[in-house]
N, C-alpha and C. Protein backbone atom coordinates (compact mmCIF):
# COMPACT_ATOMS: atom_id res chain seq x y z
N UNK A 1 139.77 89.91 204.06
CA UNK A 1 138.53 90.61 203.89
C UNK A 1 138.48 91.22 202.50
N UNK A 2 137.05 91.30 201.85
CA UNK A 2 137.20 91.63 200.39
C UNK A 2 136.35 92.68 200.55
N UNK A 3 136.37 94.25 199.87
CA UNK A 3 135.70 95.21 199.98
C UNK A 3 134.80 94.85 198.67
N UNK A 4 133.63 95.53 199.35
CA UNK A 4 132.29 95.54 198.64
C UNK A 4 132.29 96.55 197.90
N UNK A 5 132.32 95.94 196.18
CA UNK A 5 131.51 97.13 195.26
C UNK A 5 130.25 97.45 195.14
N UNK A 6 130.07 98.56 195.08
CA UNK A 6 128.52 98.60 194.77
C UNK A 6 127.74 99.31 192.81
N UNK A 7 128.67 99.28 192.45
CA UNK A 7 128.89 99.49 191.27
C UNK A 7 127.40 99.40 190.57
N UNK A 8 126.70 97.83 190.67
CA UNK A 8 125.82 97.53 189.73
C UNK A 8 124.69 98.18 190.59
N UNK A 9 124.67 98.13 192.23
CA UNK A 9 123.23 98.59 192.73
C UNK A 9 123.44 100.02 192.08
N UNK A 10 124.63 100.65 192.07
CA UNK A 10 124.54 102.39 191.29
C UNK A 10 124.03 102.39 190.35
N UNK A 11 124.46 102.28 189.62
CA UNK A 11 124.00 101.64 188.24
C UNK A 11 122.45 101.45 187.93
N UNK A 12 121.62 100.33 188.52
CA UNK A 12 120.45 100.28 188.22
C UNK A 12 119.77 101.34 188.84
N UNK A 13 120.03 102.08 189.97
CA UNK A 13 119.60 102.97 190.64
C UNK A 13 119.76 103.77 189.44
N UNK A 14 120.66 104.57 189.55
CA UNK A 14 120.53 105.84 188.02
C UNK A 14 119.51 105.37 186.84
N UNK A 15 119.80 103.72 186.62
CA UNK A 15 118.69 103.86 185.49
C UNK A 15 117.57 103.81 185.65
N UNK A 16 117.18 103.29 186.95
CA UNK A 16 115.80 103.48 187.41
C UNK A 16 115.28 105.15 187.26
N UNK A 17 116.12 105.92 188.34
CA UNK A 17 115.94 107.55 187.96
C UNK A 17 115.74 108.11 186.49
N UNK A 18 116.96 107.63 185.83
CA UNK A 18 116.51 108.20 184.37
C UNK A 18 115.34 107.60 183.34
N UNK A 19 115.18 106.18 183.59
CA UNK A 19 114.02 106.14 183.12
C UNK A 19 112.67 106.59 183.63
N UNK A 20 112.64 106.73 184.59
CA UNK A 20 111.27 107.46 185.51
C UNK A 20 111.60 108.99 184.37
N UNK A 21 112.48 109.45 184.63
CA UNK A 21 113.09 111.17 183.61
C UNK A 21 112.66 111.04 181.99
N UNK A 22 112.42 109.68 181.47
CA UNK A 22 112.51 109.85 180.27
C UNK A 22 111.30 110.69 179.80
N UNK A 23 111.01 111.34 178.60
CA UNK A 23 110.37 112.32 178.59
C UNK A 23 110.34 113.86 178.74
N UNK A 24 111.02 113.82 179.69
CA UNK A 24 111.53 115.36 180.53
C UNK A 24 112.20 115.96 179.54
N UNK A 25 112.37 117.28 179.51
CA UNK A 25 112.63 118.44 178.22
C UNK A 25 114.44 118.32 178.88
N UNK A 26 114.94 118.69 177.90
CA UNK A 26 116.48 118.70 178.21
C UNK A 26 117.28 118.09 179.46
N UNK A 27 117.88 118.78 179.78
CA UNK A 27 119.06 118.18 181.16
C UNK A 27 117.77 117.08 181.64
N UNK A 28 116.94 117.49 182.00
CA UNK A 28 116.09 116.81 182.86
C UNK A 28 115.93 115.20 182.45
N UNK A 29 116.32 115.13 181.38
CA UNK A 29 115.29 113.19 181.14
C UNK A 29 116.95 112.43 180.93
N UNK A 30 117.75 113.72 180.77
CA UNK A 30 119.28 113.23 180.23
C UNK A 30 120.39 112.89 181.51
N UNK A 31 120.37 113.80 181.87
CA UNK A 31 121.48 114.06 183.28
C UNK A 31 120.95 113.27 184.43
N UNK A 32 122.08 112.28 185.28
CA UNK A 32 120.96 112.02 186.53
C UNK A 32 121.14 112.80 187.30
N UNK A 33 122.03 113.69 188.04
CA UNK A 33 121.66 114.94 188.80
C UNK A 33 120.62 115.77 188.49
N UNK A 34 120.25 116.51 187.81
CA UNK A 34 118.93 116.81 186.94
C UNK A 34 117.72 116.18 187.14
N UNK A 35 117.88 114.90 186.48
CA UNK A 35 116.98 113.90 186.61
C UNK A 35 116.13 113.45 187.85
N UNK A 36 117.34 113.23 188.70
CA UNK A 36 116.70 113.28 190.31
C UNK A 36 115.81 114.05 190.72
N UNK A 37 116.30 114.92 190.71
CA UNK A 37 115.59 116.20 191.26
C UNK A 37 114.12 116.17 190.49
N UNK A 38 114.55 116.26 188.95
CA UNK A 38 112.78 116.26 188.63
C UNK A 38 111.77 115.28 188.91
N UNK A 39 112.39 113.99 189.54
CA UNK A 39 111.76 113.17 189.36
C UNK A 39 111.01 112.68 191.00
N UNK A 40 111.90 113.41 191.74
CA UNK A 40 111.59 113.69 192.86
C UNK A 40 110.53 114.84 193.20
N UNK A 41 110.80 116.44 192.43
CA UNK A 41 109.75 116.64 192.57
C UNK A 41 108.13 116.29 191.58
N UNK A 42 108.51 115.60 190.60
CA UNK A 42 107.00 115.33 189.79
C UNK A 42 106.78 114.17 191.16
N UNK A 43 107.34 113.25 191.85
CA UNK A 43 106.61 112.41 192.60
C UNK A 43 105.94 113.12 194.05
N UNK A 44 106.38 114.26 194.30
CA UNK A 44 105.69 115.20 195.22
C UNK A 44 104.62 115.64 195.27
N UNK A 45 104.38 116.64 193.42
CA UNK A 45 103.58 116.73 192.94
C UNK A 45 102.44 116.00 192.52
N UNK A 46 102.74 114.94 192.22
CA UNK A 46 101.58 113.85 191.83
C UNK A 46 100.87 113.48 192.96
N UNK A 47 101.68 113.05 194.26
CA UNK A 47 101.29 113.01 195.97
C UNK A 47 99.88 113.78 196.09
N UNK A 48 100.91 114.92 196.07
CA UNK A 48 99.83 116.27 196.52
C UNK A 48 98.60 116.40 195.38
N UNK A 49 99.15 115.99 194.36
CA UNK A 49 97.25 116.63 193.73
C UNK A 49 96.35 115.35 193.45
N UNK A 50 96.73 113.84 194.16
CA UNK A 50 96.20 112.96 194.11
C UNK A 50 94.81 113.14 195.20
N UNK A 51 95.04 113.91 196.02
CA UNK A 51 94.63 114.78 197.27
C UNK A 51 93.54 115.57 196.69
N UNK A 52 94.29 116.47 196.50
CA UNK A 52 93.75 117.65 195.42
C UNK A 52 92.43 117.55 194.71
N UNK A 53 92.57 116.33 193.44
CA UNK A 53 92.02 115.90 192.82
C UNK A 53 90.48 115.55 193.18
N UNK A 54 90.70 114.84 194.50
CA UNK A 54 89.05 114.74 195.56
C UNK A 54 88.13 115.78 195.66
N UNK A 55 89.05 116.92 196.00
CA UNK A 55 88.39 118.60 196.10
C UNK A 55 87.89 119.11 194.83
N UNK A 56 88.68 119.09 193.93
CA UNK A 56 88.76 120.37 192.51
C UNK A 56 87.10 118.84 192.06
N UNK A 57 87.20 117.68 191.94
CA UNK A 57 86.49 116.91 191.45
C UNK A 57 84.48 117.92 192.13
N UNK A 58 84.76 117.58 193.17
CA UNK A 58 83.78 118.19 193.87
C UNK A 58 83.17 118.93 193.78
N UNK A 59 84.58 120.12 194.01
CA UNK A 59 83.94 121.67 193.65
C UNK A 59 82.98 121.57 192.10
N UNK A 60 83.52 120.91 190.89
CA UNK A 60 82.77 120.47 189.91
C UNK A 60 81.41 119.91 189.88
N UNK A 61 81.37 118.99 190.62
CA UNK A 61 79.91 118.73 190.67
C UNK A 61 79.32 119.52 191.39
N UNK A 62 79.63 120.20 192.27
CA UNK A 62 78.82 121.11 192.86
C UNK A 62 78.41 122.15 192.30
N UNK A 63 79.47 122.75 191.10
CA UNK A 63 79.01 123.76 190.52
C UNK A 63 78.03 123.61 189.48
N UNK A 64 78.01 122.60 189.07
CA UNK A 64 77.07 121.79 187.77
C UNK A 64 76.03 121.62 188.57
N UNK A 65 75.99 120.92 189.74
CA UNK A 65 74.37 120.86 190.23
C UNK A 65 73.92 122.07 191.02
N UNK A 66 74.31 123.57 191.32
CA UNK A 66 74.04 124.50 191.89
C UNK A 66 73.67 125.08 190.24
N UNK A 67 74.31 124.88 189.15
CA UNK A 67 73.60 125.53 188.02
C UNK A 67 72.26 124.83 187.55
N UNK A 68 72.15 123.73 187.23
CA UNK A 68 70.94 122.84 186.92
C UNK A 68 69.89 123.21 188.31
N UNK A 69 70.36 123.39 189.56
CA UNK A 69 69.27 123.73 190.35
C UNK A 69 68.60 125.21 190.32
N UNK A 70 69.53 126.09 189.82
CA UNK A 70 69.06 127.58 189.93
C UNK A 70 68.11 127.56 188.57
N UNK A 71 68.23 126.66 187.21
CA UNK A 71 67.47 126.98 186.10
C UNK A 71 66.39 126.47 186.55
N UNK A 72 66.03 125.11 187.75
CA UNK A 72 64.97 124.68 188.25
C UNK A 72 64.52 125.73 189.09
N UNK A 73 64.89 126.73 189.65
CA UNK A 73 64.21 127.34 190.39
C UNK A 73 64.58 127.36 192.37
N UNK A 74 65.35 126.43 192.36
CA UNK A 74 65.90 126.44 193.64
C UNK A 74 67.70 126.54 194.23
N UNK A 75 68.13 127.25 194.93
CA UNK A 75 69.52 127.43 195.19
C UNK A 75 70.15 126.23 195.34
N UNK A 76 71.16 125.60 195.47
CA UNK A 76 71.78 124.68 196.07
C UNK A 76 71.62 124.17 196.95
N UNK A 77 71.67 124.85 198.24
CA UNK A 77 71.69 124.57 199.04
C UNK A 77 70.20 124.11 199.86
N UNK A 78 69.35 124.71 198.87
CA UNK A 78 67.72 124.47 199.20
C UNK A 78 67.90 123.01 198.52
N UNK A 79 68.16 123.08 196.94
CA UNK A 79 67.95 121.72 196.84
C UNK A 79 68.34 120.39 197.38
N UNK A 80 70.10 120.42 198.25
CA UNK A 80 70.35 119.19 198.92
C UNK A 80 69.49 119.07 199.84
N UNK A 81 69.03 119.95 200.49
CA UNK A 81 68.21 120.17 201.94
C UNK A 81 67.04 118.89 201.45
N UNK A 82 66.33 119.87 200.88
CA UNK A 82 65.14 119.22 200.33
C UNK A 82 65.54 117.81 199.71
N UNK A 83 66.20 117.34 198.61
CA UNK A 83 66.08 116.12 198.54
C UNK A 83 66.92 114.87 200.04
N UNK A 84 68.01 116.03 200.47
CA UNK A 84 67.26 114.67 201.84
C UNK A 84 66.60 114.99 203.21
N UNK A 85 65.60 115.55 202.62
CA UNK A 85 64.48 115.45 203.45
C UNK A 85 63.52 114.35 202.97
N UNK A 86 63.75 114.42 201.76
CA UNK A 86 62.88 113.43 201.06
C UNK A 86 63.53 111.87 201.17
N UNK A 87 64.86 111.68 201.42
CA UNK A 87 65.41 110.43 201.71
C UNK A 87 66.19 110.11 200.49
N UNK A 88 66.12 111.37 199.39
CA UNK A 88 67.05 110.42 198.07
C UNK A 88 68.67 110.29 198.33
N UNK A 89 69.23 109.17 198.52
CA UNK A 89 70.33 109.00 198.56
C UNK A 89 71.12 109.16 197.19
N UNK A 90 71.38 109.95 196.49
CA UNK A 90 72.16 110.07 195.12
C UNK A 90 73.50 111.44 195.84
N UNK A 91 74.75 110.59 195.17
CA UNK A 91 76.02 111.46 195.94
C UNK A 91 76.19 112.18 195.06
N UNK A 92 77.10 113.51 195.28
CA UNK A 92 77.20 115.10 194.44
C UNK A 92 77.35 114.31 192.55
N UNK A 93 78.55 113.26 192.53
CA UNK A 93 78.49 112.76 191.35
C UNK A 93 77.56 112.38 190.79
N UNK A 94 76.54 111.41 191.09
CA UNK A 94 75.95 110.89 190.87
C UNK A 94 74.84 112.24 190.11
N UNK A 95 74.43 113.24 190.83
CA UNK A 95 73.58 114.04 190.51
C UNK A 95 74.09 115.10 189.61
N UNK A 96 75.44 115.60 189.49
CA UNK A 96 75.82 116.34 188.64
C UNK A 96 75.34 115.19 187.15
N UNK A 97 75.82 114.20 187.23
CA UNK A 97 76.01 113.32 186.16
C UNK A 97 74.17 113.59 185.40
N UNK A 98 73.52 113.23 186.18
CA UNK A 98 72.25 113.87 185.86
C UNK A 98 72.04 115.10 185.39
N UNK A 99 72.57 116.06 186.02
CA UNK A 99 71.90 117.30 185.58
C UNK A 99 72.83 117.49 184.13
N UNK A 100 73.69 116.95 183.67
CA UNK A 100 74.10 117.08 182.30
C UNK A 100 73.44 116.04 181.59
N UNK A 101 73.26 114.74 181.62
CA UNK A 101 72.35 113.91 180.99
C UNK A 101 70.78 113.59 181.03
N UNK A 102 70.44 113.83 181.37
CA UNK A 102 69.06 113.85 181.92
C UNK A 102 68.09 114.90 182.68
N UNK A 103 68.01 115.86 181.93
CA UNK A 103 67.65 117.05 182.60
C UNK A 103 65.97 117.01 183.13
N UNK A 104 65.43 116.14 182.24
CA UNK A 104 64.35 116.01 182.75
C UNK A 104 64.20 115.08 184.10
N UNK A 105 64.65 114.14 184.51
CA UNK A 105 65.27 113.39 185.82
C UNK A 105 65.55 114.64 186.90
N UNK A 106 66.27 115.33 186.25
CA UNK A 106 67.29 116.40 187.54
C UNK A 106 65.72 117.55 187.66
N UNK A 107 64.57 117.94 186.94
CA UNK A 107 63.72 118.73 187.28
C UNK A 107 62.90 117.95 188.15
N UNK A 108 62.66 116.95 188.13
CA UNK A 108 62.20 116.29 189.07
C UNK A 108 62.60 115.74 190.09
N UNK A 109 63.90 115.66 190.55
CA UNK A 109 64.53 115.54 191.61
C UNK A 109 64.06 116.80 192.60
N UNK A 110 64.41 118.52 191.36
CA UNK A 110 64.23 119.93 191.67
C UNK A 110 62.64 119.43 192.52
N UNK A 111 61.66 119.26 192.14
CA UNK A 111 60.21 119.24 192.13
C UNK A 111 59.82 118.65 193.71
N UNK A 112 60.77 117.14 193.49
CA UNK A 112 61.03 116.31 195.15
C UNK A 112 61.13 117.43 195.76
N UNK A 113 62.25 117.76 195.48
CA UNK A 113 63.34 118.53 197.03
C UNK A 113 61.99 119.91 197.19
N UNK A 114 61.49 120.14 196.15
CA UNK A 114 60.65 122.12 196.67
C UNK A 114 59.50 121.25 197.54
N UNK A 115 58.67 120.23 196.94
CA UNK A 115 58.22 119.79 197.99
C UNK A 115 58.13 119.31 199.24
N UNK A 116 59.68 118.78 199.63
CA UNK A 116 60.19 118.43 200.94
C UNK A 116 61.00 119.89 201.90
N UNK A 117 60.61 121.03 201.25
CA UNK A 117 61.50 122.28 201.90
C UNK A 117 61.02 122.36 203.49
């Protein structure tokens, strides 16, 4: 019977880890004990705010189209009401994207929705 090295799977394993590390400020991109660890938690981190990212995106357009709606004259929450009452299908992106490019578009969206209250 011949015992199994595992030498080279070690091996590429660490360099897999440290190159994922490269970059990293001291011990971290150098050491693979170090290395691990950071690289384990930046892949945690990235997990979690891939998540994240859906929300904070949101909260953004929402705050951009609750401002473009209050200079029109109606709250937020009046204006989604109202435009789908009116049937316009345009999603939070879609309409923030408006109320920074096209402001005259987004007062008339405002104009739809006060008429459909």
């Amino acid at each position: 019977m011949t015992r199994v090295k595992g030498s080279a799977a070690s091996r590429a394993r660490r360099r897999r880890i440290l190159k994922q590390a490269s970059g990293y400020r001291g011990t971290r991109g150098r050491l693979y004990r170090a290395a691990k660890e950071a690289v384990m938690h930046a892949g945690h981190y990235a997990y979690v705010h891939r998540r994240l990212k859906k929300r904070d995106f949101r909260r953004l357009w929402i705050a951009r189209i609750s401002a473009s709606s209050r200079a029109a004259g109606l709250t937020y929450s009046r204006f989604m009401n109202g435009l789908s009452k009116a049937g316009v299908e345009l999603d939070r992106k879609q309409l923030a994207q408006l109320a920074i490019i096209d402001e005259q578009a987004f007062s008339k969206l405002a104009d739809l929705a006060r008429e459909n209250l």
